[in-house]
Protein backbone atom coordinates (compact mmCIF):
# COMPACT_ATOMS: atom_id res chain seq x y z
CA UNK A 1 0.98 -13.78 -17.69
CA UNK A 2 0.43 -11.27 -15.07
CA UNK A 3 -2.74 -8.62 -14.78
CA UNK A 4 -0.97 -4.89 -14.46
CA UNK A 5 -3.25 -2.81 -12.42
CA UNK A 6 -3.45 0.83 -10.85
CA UNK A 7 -4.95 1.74 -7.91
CA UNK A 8 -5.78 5.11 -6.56
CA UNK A 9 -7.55 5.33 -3.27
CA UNK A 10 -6.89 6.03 0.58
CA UNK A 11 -5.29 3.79 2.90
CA UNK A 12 -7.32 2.16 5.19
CA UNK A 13 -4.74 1.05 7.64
CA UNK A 14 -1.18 1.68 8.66
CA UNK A 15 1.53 -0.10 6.69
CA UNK A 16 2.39 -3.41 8.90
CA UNK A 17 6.08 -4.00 8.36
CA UNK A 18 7.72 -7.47 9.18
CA UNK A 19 11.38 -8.66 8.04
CA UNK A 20 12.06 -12.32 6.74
CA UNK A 21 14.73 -13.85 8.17
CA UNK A 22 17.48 -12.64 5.03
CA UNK A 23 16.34 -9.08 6.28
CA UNK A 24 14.15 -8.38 3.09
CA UNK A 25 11.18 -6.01 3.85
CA UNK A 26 7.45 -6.89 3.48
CA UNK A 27 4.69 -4.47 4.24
CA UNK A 28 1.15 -5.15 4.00
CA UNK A 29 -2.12 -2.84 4.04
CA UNK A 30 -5.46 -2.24 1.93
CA UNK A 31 -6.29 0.54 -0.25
CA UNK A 32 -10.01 1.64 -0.79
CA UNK A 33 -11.58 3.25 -3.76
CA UNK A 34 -14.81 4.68 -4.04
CA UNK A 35 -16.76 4.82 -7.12
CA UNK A 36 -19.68 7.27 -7.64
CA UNK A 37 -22.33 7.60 -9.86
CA UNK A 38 -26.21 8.82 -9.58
CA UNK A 39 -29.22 6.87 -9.72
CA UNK A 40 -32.59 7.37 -12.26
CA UNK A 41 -34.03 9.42 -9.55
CA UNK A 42 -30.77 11.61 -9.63
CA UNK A 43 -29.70 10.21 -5.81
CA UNK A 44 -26.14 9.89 -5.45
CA UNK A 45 -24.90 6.36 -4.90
CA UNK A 46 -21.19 5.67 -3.68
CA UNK A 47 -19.57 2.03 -3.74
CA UNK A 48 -15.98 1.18 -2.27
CA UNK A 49 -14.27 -1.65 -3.30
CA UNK A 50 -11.48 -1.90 -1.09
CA UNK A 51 -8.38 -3.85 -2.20
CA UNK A 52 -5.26 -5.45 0.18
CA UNK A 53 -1.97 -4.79 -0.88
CA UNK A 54 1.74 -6.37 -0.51
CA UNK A 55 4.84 -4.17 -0.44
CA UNK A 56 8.47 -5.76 -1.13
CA UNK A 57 12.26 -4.08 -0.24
CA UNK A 58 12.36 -0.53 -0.67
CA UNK A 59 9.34 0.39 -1.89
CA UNK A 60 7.84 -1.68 1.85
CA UNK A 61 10.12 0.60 4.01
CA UNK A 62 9.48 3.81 2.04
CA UNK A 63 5.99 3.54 2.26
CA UNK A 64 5.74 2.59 5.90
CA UNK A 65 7.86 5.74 6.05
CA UNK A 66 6.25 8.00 4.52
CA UNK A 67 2.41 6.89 4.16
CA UNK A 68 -0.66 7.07 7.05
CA UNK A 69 -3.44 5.60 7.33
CA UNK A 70 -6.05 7.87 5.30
CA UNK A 71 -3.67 8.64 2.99
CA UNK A 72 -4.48 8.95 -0.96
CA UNK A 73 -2.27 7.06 -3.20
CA UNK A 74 -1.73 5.95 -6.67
CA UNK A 75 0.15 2.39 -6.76
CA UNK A 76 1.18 0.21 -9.95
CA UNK A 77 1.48 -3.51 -9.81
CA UNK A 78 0.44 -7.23 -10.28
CA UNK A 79 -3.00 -8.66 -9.28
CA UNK A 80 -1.84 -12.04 -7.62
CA UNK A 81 -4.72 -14.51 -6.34
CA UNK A 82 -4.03 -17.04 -3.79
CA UNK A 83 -6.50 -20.11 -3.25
CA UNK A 84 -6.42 -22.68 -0.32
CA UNK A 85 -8.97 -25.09 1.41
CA UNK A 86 -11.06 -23.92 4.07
CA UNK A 87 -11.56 -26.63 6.94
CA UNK A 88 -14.94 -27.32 5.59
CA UNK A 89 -13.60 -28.77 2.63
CA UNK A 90 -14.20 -25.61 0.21
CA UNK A 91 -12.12 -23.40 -2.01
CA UNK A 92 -11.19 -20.23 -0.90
CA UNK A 93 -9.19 -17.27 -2.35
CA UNK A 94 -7.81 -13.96 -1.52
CA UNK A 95 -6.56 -11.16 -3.91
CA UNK A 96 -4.31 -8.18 -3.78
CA UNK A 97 -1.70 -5.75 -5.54
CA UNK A 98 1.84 -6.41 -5.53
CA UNK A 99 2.81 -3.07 -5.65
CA UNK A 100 5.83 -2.57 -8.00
CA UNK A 101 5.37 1.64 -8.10
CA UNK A 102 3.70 4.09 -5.83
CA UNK A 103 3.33 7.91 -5.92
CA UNK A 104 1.98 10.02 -2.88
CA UNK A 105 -1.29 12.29 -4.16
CA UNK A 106 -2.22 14.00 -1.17
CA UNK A 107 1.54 16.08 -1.23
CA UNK A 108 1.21 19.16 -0.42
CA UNK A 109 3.64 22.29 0.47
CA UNK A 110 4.00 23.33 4.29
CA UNK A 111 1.22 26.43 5.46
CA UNK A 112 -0.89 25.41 2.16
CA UNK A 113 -4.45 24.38 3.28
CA UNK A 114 -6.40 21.77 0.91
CA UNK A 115 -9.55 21.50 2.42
CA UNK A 116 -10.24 17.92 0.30
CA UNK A 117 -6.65 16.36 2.74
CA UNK A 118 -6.65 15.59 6.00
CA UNK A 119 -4.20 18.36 7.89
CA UNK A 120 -1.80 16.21 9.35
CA UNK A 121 -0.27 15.03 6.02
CA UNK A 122 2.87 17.46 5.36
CA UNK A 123 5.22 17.90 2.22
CA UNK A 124 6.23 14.45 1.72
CA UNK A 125 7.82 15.76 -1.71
CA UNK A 126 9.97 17.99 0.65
CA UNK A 127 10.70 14.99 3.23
CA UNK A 128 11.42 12.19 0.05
CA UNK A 129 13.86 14.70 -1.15
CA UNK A 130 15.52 14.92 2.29
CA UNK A 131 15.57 11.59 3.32
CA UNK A 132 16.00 10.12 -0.05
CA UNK A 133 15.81 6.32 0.71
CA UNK A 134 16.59 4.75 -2.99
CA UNK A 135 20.18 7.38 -2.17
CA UNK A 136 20.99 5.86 1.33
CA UNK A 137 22.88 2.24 2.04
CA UNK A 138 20.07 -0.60 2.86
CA UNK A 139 19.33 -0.24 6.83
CA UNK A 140 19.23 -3.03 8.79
CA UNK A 141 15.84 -4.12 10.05
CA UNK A 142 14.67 -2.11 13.82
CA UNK A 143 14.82 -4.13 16.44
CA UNK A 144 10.90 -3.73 17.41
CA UNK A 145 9.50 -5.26 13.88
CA UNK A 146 8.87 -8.85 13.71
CA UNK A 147 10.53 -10.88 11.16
CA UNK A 148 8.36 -14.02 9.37
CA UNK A 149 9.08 -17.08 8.45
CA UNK A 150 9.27 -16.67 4.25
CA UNK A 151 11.66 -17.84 2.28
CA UNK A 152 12.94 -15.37 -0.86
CA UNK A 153 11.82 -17.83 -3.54
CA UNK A 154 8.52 -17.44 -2.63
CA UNK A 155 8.66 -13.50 -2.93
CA UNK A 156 6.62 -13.09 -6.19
CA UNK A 157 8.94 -10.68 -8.18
């Protein structure tokens, strides 16, 4: 059984896009969130959690389209855990999202000024409609991202 989740935070890095070798797309990035809350003596107190994510196909190209670093975003998906052995003989693991569903928050109309978004984020609403990619034939991967070594199998959807 898988654990849904939903995520709503900034991004705290640029989407890193690689191929594998059948030209699927995987993207990778983290998301943080920042919960806050006040204190007995009234002081406000702020904790981020920050999470890493993994983007598959479509949803990988559109959001390394379409989504910056600093971003806010709402995604859907699965909490995976991997686990391996450290050189030292101990367990480790890692977790993320695999994002299945994303929406863009921060959209916002051309000459409209939202003082809580950073300024250089424009109408991606206006752009998704224009460059629809879920409308337009699969492209084939650029020639300046790097494709790794994954087979499809091990793809987890």
């Amino acid at each position: 059984m898988a654990f849904k989740m939903q995520i709503i935070g900034r991004l705290t890095k640029e989407i890193e896009l690689k191929y594998t070798p059948n030209g699927t797309a995987v993207g990778e990035s983290s998301v943080a969130t920042t919960k806050k809350r006040k204190d007995k003596a009234g002081n406000l107190i702020e904790k981020t959690t920050f999470l890493d994510i993994k983007l598959f196909g479509k949803i990988a190209e559109t959001a390394n389209q379409y989504l910056h670093k600093g971003d806010m975003v709402c995604m859907y998906g699965e909490y995976q855990t991997d686990k391996w052995q450290a050189q030292d003989g101990t367990n480790r693991y890692s977790h993320y999202c695999v994002v299945t569903e994303m929406e863009f928050i921060n959209c916002k109309k051309d000459g409209q000024n939202n003082n809580n978004q950073p300024q250089q984020n424009n109408n991606y609403q206006q752009q998704a409609q224009q460059n629809n990619p879920y409308q337009q034939q699969e492209q084939q991967p650029q020639q300046n991202i790097p494709t790794i070594d994954i087979d499809d199998e091990d793809i987890p959807f």
